[in-house]
C-alpha atoms as a PDB file:
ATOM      1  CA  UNK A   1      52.074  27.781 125.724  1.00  0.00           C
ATOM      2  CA  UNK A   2      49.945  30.254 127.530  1.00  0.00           C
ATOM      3  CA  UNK A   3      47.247  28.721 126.288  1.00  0.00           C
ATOM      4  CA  UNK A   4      48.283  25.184 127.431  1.00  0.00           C
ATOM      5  CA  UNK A   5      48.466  27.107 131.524  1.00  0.00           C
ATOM      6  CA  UNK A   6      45.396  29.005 131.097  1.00  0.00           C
ATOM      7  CA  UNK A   7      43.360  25.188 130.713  1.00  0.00           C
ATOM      8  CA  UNK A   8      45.133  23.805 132.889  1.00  0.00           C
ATOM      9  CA  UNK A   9      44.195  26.185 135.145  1.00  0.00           C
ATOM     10  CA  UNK A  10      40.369  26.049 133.809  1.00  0.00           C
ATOM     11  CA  UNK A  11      40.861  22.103 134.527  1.00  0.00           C
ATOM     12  CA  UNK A  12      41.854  22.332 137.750  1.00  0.00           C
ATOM     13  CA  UNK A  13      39.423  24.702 138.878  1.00  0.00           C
ATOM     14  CA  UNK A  14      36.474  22.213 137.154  1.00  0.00           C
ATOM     15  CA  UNK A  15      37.945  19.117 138.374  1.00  0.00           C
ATOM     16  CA  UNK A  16      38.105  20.823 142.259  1.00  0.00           C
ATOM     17  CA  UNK A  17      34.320  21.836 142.042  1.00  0.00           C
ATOM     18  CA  UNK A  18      32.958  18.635 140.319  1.00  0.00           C
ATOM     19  CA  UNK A  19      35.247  16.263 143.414  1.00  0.00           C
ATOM     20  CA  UNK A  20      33.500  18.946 145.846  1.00  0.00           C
ATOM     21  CA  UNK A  21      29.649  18.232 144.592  1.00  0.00           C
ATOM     22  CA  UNK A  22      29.744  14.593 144.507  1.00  0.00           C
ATOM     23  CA  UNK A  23      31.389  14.432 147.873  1.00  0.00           C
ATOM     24  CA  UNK A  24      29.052  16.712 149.445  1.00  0.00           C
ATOM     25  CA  UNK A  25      26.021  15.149 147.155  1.00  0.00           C
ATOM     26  CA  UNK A  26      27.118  11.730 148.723  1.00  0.00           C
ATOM     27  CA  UNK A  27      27.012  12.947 152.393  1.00  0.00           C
ATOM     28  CA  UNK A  28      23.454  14.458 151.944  1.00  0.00           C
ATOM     29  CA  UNK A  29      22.125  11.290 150.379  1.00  0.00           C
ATOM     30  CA  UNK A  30      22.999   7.961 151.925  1.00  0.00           C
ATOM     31  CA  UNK A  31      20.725   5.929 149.675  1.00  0.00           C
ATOM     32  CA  UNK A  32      22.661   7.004 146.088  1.00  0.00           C
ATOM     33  CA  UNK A  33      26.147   7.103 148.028  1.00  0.00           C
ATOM     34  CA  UNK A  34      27.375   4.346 146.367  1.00  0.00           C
ATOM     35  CA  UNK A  35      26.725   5.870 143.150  1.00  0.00           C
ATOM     36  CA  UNK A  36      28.174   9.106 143.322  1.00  0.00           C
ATOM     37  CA  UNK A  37      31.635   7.607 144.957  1.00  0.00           C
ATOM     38  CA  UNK A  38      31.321   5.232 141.311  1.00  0.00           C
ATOM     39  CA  UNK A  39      31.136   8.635 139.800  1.00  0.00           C
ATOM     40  CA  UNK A  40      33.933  10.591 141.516  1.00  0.00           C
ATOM     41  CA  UNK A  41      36.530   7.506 140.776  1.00  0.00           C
ATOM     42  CA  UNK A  42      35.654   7.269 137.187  1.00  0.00           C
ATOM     43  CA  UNK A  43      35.340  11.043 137.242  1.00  0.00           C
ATOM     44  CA  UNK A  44      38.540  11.582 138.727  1.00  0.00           C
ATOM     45  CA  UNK A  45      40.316   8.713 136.436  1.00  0.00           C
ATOM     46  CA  UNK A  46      39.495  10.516 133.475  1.00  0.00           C
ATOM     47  CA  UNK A  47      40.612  14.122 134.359  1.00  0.00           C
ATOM     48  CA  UNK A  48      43.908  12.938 135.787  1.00  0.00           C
ATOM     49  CA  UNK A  49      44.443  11.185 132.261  1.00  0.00           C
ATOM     50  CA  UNK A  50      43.195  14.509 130.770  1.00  0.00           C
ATOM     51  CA  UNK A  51      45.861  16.917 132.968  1.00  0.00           C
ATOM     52  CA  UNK A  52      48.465  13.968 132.542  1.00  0.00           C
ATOM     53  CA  UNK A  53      47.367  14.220 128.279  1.00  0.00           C
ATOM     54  CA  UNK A  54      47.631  18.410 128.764  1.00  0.00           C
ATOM     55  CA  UNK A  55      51.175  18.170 130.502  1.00  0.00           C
ATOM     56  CA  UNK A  56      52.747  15.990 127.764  1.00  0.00           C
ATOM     57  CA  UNK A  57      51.357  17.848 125.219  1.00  0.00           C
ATOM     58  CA  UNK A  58      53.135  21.069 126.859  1.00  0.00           C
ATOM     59  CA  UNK A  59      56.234  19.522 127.028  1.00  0.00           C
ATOM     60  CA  UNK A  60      56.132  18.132 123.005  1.00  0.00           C
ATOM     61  CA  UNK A  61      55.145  21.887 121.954  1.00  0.00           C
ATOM     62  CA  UNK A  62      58.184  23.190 124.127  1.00  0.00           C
ATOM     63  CA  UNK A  63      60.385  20.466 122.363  1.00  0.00           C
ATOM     64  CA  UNK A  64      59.059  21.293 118.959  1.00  0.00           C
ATOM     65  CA  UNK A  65      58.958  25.155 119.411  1.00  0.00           C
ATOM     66  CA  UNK A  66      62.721  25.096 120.470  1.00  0.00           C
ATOM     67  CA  UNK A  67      63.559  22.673 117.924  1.00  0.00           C
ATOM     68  CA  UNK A  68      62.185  25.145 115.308  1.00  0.00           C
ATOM     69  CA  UNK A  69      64.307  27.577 116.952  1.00  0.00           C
ATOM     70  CA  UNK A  70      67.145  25.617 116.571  1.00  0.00           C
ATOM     71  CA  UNK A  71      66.927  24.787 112.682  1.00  0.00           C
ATOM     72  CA  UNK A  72      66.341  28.389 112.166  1.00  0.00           C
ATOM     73  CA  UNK A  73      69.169  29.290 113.459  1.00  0.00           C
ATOM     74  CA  UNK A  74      71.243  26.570 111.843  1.00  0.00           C
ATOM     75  CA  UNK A  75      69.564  27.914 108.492  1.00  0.00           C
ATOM     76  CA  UNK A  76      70.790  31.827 109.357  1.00  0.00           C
ATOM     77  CA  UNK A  77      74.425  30.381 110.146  1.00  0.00           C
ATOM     78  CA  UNK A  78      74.811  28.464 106.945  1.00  0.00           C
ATOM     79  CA  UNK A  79      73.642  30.736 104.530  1.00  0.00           C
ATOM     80  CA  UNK A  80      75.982  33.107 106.404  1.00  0.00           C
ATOM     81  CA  UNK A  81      78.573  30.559 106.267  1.00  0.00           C
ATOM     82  CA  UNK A  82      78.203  29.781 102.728  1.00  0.00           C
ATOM     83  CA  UNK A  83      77.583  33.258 101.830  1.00  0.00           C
ATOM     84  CA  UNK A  84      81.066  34.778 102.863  1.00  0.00           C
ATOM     85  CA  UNK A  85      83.925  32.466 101.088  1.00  0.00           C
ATOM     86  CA  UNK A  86      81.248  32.573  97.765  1.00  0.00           C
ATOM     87  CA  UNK A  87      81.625  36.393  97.792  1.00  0.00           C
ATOM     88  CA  UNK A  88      84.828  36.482  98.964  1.00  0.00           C
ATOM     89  CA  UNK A  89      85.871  34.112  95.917  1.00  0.00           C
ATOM     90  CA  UNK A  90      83.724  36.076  93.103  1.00  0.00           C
ATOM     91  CA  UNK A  91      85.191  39.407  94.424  1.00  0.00           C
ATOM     92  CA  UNK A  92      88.838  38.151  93.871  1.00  0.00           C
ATOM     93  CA  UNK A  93      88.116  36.394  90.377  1.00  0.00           C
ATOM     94  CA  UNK A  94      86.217  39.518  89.172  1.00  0.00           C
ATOM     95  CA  UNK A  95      89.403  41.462  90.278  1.00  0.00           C
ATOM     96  CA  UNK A  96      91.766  39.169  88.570  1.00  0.00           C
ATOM     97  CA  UNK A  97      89.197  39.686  85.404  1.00  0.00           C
ATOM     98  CA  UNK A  98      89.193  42.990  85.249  1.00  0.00           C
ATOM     99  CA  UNK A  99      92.451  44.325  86.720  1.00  0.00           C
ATOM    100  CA  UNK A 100      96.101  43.725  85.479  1.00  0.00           C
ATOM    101  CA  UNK A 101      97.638  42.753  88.856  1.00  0.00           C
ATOM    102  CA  UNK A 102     101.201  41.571  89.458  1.00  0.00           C
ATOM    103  CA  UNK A 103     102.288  38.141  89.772  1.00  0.00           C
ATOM    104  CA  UNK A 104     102.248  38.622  93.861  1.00  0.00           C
ATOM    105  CA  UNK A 105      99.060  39.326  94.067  1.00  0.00           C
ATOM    106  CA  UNK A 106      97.734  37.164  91.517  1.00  0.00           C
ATOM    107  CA  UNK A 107      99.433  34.354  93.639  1.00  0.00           C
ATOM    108  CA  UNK A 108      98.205  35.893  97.312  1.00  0.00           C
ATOM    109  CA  UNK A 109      94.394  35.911  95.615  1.00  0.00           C
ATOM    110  CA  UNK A 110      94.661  32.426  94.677  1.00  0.00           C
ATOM    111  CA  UNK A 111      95.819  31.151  98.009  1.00  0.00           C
ATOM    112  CA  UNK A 112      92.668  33.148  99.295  1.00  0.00           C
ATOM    113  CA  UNK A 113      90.368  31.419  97.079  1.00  0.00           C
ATOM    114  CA  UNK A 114      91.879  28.208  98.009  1.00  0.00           C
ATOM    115  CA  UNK A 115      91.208  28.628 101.483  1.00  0.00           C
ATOM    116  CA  UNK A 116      87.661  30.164 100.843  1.00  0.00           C
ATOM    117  CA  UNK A 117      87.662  26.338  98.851  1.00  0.00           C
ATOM    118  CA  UNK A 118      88.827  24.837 101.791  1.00  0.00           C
ATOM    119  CA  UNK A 119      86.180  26.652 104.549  1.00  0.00           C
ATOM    120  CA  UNK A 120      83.313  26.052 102.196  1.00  0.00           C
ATOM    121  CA  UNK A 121      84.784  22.478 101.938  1.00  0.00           C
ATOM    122  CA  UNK A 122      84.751  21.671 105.518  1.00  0.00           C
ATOM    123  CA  UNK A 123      81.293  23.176 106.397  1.00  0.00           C
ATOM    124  CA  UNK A 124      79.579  20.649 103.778  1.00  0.00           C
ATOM    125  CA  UNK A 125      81.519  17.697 105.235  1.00  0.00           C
ATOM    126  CA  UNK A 126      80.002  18.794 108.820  1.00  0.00           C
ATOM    127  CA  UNK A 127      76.760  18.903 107.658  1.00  0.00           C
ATOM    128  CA  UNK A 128      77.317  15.706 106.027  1.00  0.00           C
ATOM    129  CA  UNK A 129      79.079  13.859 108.584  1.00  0.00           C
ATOM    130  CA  UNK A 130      75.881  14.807 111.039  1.00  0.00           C
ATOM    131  CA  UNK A 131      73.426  13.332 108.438  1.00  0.00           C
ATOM    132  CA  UNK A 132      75.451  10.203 108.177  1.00  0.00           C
ATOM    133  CA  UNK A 133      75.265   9.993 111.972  1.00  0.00           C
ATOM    134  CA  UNK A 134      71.716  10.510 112.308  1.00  0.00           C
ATOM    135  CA  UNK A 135      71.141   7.817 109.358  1.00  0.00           C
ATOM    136  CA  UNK A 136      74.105   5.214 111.036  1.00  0.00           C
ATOM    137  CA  UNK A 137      75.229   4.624 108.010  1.00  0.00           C
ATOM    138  CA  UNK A 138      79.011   5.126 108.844  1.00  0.00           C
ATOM    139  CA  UNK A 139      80.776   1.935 108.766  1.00  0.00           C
ATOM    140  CA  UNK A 140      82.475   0.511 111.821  1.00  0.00           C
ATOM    141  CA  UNK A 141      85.608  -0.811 110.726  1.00  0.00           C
ATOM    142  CA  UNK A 142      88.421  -0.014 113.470  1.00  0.00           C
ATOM    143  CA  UNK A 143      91.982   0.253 113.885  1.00  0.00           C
ATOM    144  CA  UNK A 144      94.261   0.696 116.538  1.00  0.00           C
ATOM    145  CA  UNK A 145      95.566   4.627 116.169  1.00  0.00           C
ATOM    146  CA  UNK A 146      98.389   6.602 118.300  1.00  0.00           C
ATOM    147  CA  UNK A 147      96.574  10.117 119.844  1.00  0.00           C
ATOM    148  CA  UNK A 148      99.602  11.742 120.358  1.00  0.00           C
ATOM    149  CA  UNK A 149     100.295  11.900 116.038  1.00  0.00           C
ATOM    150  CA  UNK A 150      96.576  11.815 115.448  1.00  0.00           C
ATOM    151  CA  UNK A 151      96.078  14.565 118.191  1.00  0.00           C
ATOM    152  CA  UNK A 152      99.388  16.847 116.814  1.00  0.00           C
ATOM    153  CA  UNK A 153      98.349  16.490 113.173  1.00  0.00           C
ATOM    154  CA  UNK A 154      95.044  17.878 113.793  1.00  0.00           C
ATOM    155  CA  UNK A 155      96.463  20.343 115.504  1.00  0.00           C
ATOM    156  CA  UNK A 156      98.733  21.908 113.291  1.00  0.00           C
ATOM    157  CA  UNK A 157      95.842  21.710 110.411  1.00  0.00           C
ATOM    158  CA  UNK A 158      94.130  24.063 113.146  1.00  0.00           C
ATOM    159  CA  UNK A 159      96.390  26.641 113.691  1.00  0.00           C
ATOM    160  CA  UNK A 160      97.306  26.609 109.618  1.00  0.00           C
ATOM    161  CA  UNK A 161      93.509  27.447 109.407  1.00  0.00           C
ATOM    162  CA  UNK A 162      93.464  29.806 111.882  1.00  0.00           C
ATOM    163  CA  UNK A 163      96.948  31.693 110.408  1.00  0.00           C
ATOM    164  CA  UNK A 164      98.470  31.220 114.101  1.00  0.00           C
ATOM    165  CA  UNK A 165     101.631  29.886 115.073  1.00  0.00           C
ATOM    166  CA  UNK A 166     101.917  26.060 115.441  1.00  0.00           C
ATOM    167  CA  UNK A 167     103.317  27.009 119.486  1.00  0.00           C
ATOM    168  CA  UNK A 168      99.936  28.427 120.130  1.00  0.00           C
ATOM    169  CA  UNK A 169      98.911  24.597 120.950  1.00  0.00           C
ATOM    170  CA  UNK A 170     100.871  24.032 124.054  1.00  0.00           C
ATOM    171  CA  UNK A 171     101.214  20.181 124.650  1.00  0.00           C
ATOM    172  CA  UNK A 172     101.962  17.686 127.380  1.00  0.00           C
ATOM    173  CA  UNK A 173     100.824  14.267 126.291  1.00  0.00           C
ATOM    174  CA  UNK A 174     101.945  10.596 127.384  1.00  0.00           C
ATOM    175  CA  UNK A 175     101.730   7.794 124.879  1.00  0.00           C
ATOM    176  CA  UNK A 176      98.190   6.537 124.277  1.00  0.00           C
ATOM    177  CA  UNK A 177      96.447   4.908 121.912  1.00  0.00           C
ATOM    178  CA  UNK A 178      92.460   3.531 121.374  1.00  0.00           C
ATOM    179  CA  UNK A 179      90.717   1.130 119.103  1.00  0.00           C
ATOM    180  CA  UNK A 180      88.599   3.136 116.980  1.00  0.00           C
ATOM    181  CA  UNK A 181      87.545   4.318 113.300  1.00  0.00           C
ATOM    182  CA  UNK A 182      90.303   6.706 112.398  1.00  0.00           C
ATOM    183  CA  UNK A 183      88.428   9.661 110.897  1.00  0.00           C
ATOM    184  CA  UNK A 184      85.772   9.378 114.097  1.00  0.00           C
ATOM    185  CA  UNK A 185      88.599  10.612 116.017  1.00  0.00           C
ATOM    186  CA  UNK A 186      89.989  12.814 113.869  1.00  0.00           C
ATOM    187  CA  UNK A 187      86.394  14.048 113.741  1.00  0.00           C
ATOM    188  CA  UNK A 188      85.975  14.628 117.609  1.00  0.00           C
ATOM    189  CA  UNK A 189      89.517  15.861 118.232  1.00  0.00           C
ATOM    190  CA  UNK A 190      89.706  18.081 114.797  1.00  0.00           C
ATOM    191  CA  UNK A 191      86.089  19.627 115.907  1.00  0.00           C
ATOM    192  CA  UNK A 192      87.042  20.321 119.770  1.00  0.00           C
ATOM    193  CA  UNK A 193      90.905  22.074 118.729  1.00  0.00           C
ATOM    194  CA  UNK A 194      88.773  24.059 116.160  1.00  0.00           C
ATOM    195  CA  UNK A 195      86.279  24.982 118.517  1.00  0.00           C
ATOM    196  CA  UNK A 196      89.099  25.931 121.006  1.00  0.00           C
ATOM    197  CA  UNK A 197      90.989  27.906 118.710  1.00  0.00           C
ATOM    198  CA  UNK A 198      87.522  30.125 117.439  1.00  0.00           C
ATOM    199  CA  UNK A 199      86.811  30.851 120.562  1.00  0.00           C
ATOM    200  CA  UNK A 200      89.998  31.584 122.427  1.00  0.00           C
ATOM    201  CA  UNK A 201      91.330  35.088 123.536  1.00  0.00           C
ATOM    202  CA  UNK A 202      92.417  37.886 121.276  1.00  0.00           C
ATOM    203  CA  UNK A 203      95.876  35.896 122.093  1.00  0.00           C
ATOM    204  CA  UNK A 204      94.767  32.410 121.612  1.00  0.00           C
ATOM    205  CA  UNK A 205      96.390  30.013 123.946  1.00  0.00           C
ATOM    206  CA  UNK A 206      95.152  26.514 123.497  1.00  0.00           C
ATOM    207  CA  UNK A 207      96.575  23.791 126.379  1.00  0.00           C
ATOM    208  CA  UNK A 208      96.032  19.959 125.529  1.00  0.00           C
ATOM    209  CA  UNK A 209      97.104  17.033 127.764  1.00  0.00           C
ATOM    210  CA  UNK A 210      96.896  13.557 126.920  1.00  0.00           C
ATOM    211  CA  UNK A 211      97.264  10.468 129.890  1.00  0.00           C
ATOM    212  CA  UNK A 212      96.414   7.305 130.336  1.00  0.00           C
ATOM    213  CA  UNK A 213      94.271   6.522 133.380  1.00  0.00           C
ATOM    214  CA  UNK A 214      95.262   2.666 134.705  1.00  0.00           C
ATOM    215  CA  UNK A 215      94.966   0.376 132.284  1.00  0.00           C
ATOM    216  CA  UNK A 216      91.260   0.953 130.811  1.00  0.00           C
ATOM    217  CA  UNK A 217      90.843   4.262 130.271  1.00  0.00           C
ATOM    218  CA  UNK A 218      92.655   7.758 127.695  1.00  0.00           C
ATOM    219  CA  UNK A 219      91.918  10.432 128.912  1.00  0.00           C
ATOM    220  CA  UNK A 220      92.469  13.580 126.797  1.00  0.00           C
ATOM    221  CA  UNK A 221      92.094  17.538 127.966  1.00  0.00           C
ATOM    222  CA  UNK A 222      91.837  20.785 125.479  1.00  0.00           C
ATOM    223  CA  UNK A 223      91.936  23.660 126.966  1.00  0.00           C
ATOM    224  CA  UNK A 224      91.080  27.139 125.996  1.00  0.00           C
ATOM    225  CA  UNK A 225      91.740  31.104 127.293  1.00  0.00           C
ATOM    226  CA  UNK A 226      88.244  32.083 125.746  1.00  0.00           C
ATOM    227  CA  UNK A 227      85.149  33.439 127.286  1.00  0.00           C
ATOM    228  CA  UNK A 228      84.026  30.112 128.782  1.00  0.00           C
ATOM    229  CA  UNK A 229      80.845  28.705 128.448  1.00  0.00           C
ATOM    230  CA  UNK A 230      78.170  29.506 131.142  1.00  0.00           C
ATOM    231  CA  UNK A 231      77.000  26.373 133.476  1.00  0.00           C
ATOM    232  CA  UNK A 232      73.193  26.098 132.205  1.00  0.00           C
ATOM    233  CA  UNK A 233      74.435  25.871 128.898  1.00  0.00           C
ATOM    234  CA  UNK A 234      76.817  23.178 129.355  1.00  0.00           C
ATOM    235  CA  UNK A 235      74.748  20.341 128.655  1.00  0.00           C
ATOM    236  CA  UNK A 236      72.781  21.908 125.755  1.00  0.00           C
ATOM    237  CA  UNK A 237      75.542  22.895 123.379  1.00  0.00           C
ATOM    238  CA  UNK A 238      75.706  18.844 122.560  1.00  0.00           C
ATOM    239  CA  UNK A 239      72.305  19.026 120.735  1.00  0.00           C
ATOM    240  CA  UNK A 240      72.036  19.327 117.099  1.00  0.00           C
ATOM    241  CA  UNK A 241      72.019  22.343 116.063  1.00  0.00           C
ATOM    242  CA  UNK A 242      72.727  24.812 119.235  1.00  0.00           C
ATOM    243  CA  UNK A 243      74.608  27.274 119.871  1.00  0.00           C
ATOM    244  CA  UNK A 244      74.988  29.810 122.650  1.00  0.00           C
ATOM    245  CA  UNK A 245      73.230  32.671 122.181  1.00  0.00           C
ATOM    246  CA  UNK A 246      71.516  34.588 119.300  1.00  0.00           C
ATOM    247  CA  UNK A 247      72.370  34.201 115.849  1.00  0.00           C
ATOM    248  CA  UNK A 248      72.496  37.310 114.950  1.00  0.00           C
ATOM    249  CA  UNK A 249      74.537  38.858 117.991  1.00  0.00           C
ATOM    250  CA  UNK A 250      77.385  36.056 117.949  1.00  0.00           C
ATOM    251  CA  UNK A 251      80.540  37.029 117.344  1.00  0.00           C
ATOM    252  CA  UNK A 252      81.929  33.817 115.631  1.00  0.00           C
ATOM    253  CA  UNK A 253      80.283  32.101 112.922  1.00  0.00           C
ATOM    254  CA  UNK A 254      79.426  28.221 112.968  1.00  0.00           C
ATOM    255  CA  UNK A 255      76.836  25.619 112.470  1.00  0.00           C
ATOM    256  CA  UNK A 256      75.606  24.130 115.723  1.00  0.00           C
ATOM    257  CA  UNK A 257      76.924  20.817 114.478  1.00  0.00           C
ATOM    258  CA  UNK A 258      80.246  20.378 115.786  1.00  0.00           C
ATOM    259  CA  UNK A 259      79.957  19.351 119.494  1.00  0.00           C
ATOM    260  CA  UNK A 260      76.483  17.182 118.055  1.00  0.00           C
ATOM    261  CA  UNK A 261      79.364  15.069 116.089  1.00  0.00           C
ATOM    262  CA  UNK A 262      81.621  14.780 118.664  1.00  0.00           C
ATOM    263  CA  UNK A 263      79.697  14.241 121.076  1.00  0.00           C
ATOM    264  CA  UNK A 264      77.781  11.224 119.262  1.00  0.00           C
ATOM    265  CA  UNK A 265      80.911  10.294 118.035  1.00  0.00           C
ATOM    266  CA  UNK A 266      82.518   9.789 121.971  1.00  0.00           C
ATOM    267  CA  UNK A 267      79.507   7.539 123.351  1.00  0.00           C
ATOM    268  CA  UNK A 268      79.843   5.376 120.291  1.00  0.00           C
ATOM    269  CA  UNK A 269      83.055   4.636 121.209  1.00  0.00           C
ATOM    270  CA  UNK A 270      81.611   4.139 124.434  1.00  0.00           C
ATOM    271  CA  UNK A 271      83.539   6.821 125.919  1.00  0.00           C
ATOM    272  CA  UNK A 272      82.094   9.816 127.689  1.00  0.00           C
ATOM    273  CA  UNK A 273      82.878  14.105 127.355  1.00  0.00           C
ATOM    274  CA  UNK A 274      82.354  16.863 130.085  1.00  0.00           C
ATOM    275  CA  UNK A 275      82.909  20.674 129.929  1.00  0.00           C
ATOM    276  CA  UNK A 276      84.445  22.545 132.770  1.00  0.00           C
ATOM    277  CA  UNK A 277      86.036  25.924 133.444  1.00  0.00           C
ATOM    278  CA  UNK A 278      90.099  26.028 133.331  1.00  0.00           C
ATOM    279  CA  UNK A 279      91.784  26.159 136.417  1.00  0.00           C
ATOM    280  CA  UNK A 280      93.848  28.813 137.484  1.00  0.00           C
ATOM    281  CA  UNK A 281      91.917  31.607 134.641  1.00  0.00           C
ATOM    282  CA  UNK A 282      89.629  31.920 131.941  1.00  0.00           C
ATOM    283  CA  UNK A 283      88.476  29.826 129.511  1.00  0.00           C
ATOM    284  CA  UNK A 284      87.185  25.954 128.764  1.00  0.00           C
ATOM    285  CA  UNK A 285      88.095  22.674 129.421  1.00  0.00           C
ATOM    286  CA  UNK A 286      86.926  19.870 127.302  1.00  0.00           C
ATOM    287  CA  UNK A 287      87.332  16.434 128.753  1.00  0.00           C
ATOM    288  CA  UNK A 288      87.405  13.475 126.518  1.00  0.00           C
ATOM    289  CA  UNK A 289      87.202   9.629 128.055  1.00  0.00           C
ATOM    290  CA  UNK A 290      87.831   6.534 125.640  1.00  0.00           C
ATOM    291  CA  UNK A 291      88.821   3.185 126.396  1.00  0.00           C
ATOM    292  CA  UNK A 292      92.324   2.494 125.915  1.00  0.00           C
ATOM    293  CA  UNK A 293      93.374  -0.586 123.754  1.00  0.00           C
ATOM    294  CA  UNK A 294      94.697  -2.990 125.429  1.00  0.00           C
END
């Protein structure tokens, strides 16, 4: 990058004194004018292609350098990711090896191990789903599906994940439905109620409203008490692999993934998705658009 400013800096400086000569060369000698101006326009073609070629190749390296930054952070978070229910689970079955333990907690480290089974089981389906995305090979077969069930269901899977009360999803939703691949949605909606629910408060309070706008148009609302999510970043956290902030000073684990699948999820179903901060407090607001069926 530095290197990239310091010629175009060296170019511009050139390019200034070469325009300079020729003009004053053509002034001082009427007879070989008409050269010289030849000169300067071909001249001058050919570095403005050169600082044009410079520029773009600034912006690819930018591109590729935070790309690079990206996957290397999505690399740190999975191992991490994959690394904590696979110790978790040999820790437990080396205790039920080696210890005589009571029925109890022979029964409370198997429901562990199921749900280590269960994180490690959604993780690989996220990376998945985002390679089936980037590859289009998900089929497009539709159906016409209720939000209000589809939205509750995923819901409740939520807070059972989470170990919160069901309550802590607070809902207000109108009936709706849209024409659409059944696990897409349960993909975009799943993905935004776990996002709320990681990132929420110490006392998680997740809000989601569901309306229909006219005739055309669902619109659906989750709402979080978390930190929020700063305005610059609010358009980046729907690229592949971002998250906000450093990997190794975040408090919450994750992939990068989840918002990339939603989001690319939403405009195939030619709908459209917007953060915001909550009104009235802390916290996020992510708006989802689809069009209704009719």
């Amino acid at each position: 990058m530095a290197l990239a400013v310091i010629m175009l800096m060296l170019l511009g400086v050139v390019t200034t004194g070469w325009v300079l000569l020729n003009v004053f060369t053509a002034l001082d000698n009427p007879q070989v004018a008409g050269w010289h101006w030849a000169f300067l326009v071909v001249g001058s073609t050919f570095m403005l292609l050169l600082v044009v070629g410079v520029v773009v190749y600034m912006m690819l390296s930018v591109k590729a350098i935070n790309l690079s930054r990206r996957q290397s952070n999505f690399i740190d978070s999975v191992t991490h990711e994959l690394k904590s229910p696979l110790a978790s689970m040999k820790l437990y079955m080396q205790t039920l090896d080696r210890h005589d333990v009571s029925r109890e907690q022979r029964e409370t480290f198997h429901r562990f191990i199921r749900e280590d089974v269960d994180r490690l089981d959604r993780l690989i389906n996220r990376i998945l789903d985002a390679g089936r995305l980037d590859s289009g090979s998900i089929e497009a077969e539709t159906e016409t599906v209720a939000l209000p069930e589809l939205l509750k269901g995923c819901g409740d899977s939520v807070c059972l994940s989470y170990r919160v009360p069901l309550t802590t999803i607070r809902w207000e939703m109108q009936p709706c439905a849209v024409r659409a691949r059944l696990v897409d949605l349960e993909l975009i909606f799943r993905n935004l109620l776990d996002n709320a629910m990681k990132y929420a408060g110490p006392e998680p309070e997740v809000h989601v409203t569901l309306e229909r706008v006219g005739n055309k148009t669902v619109v659906a609302r989750i709402a979080d008490n978390g930190k929020g999510i700063p305005p610059r970043w609010r358009k980046r956290i729907f690229g592949r692999f971002v998250r906000v902030g450093d990997e190794l000073e975040r408090e919450k684990g994750g992939t990068g993934l989840g918002l990339y699948i939603v989001e690319t999820l939403v405009r195939r179903l030619r709908g459209q998705i917007r953060v915001q901060d909550r009104e009235g407090g802390v916290g996020t607001v992510f708006e989802v658009r689809l069009p209704a069926d009719s």
